[in-house]
Protein backbone atom coordinates (compact mmCIF):
# COMPACT_ATOMS: atom_id res chain seq x y z
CA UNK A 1 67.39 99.89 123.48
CA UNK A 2 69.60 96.82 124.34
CA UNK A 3 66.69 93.86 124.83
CA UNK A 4 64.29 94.10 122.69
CA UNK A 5 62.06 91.27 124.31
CA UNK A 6 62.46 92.94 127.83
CA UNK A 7 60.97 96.36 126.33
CA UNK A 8 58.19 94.35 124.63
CA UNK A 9 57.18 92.60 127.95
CA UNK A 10 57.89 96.87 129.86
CA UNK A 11 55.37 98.03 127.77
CA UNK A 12 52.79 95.53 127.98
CA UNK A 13 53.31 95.32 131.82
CA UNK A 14 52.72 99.26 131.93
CA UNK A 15 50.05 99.31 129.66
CA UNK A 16 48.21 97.81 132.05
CA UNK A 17 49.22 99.47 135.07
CA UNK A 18 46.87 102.24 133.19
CA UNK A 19 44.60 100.13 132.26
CA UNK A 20 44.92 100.94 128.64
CA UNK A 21 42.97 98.61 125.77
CA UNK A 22 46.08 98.31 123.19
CA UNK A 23 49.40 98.92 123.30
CA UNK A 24 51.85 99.19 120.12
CA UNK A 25 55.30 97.37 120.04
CA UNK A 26 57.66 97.42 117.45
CA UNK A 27 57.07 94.31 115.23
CA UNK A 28 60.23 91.53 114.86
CA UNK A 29 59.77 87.66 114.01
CA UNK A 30 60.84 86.90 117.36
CA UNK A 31 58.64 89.10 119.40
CA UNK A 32 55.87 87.94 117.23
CA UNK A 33 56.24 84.49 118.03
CA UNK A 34 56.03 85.63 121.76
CA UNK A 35 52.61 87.90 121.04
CA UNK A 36 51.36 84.62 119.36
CA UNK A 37 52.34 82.46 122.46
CA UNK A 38 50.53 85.15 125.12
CA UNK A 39 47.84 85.03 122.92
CA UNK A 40 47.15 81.37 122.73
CA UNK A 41 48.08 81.21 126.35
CA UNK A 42 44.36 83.91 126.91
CA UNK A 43 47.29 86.67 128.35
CA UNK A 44 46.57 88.90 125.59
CA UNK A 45 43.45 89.25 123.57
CA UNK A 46 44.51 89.59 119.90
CA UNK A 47 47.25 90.90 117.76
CA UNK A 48 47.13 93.55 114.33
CA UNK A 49 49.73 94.11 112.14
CA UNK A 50 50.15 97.77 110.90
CA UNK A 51 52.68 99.55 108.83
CA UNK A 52 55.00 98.23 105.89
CA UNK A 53 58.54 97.03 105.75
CA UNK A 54 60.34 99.03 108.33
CA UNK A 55 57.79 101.14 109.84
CA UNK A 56 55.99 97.65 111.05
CA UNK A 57 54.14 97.49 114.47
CA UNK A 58 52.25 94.83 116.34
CA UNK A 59 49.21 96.35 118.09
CA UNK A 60 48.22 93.76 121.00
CA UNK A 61 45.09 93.92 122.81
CA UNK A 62 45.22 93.51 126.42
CA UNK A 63 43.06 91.61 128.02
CA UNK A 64 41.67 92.08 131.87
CA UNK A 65 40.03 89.74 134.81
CA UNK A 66 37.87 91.44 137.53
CA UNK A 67 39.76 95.03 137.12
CA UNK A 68 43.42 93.47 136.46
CA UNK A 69 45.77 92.89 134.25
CA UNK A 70 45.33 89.30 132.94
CA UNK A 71 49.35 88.85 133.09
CA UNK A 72 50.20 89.56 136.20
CA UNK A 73 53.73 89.95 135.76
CA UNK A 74 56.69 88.51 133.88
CA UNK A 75 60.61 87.86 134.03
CA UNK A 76 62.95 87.94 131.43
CA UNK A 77 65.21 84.99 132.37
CA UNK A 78 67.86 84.80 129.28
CA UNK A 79 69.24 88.17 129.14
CA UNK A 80 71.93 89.08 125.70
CA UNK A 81 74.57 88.67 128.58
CA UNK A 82 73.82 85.54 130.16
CA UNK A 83 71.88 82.99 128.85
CA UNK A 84 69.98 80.45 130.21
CA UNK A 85 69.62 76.69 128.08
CA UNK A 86 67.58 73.82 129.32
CA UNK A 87 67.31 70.80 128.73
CA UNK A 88 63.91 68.73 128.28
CA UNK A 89 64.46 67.03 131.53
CA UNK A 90 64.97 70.59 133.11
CA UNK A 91 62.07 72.78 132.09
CA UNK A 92 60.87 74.86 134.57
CA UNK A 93 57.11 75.32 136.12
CA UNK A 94 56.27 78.76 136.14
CA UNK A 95 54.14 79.37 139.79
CA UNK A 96 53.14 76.36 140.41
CA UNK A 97 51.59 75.53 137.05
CA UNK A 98 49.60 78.60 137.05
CA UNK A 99 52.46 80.56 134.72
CA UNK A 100 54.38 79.89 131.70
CA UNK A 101 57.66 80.08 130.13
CA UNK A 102 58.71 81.03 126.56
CA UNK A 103 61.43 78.60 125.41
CA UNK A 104 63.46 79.13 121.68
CA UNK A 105 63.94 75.63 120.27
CA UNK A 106 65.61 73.81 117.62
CA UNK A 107 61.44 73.74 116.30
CA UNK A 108 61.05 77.24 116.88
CA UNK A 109 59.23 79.45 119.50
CA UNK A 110 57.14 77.42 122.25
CA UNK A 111 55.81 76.95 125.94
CA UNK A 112 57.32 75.28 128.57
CA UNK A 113 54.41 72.74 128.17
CA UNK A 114 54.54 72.41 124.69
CA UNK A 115 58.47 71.97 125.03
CA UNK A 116 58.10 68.70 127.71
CA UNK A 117 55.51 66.85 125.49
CA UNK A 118 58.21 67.44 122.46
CA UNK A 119 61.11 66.45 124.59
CA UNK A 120 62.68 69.68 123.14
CA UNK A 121 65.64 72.12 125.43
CA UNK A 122 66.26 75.34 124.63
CA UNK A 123 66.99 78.28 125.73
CA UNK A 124 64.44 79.91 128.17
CA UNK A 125 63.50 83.69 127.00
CA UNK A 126 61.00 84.56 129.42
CA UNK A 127 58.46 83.48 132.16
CA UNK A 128 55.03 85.08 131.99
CA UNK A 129 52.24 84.79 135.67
């Protein structure tokens, strides 16, 4: 596995696909911050912590609106290859408004909307519909 984020956002969108109520991810501090985001954001419904030390996993909830998947699809934008940095002046509306985007900043893991009313940049992990 090369991207761990781009898995993480696989397996939730698949999850779904099947209409599944959970689905387990291997836990990191940065994918974490991303479940907390999607959370806050009503894409996901909740998150658990199981498993010690090594062996941790992040069991996410999954939440659905009239028979579909509440996220209805998302992008990894910065890939380990080729990343993307913004600026504050430069972040990105996701669909119109109706999306979001998951920006790493100087002040840690945050939305694109969060990120304007900071007047933080940063590099933009992934957008989320």
């Amino acid at each position: 596995m090369v991207d761990p984020i781009a898995d993480m956002l696989n397996r939730i969108r698949n999850a779904q696909a099947v209409k599944k109520e959970n689905v387990e991810v291997p836990y990191s501090t940065i994918k974490y911050g991303i479940a907390r985001i999607l959370e806050s954001n009503g894409f996901i419904k909740g998150i658990e912590l199981k498993g010690k030390r090594t062996k941790k996993i992040m069991e996410l909830g999954l939440q659905y609106k009239d028979a579909a998947g509440q996220m209805g699809g998302a992008k990894r934008v910065s890939r380990p290859g080729q990343r993307q940095y913004v600026s504050a002046l430069e972040i990105p509306r996701v669909k119109g408004g109706h999306g979001i985007a998951i920006l790493s900043t100087s002040k840690g893991l945050m939305s694109n909307r969060e990120a304007k009313k900071a007047h933080i940049g940063g590099e933009i992990l992934c957008e989320i519909w």
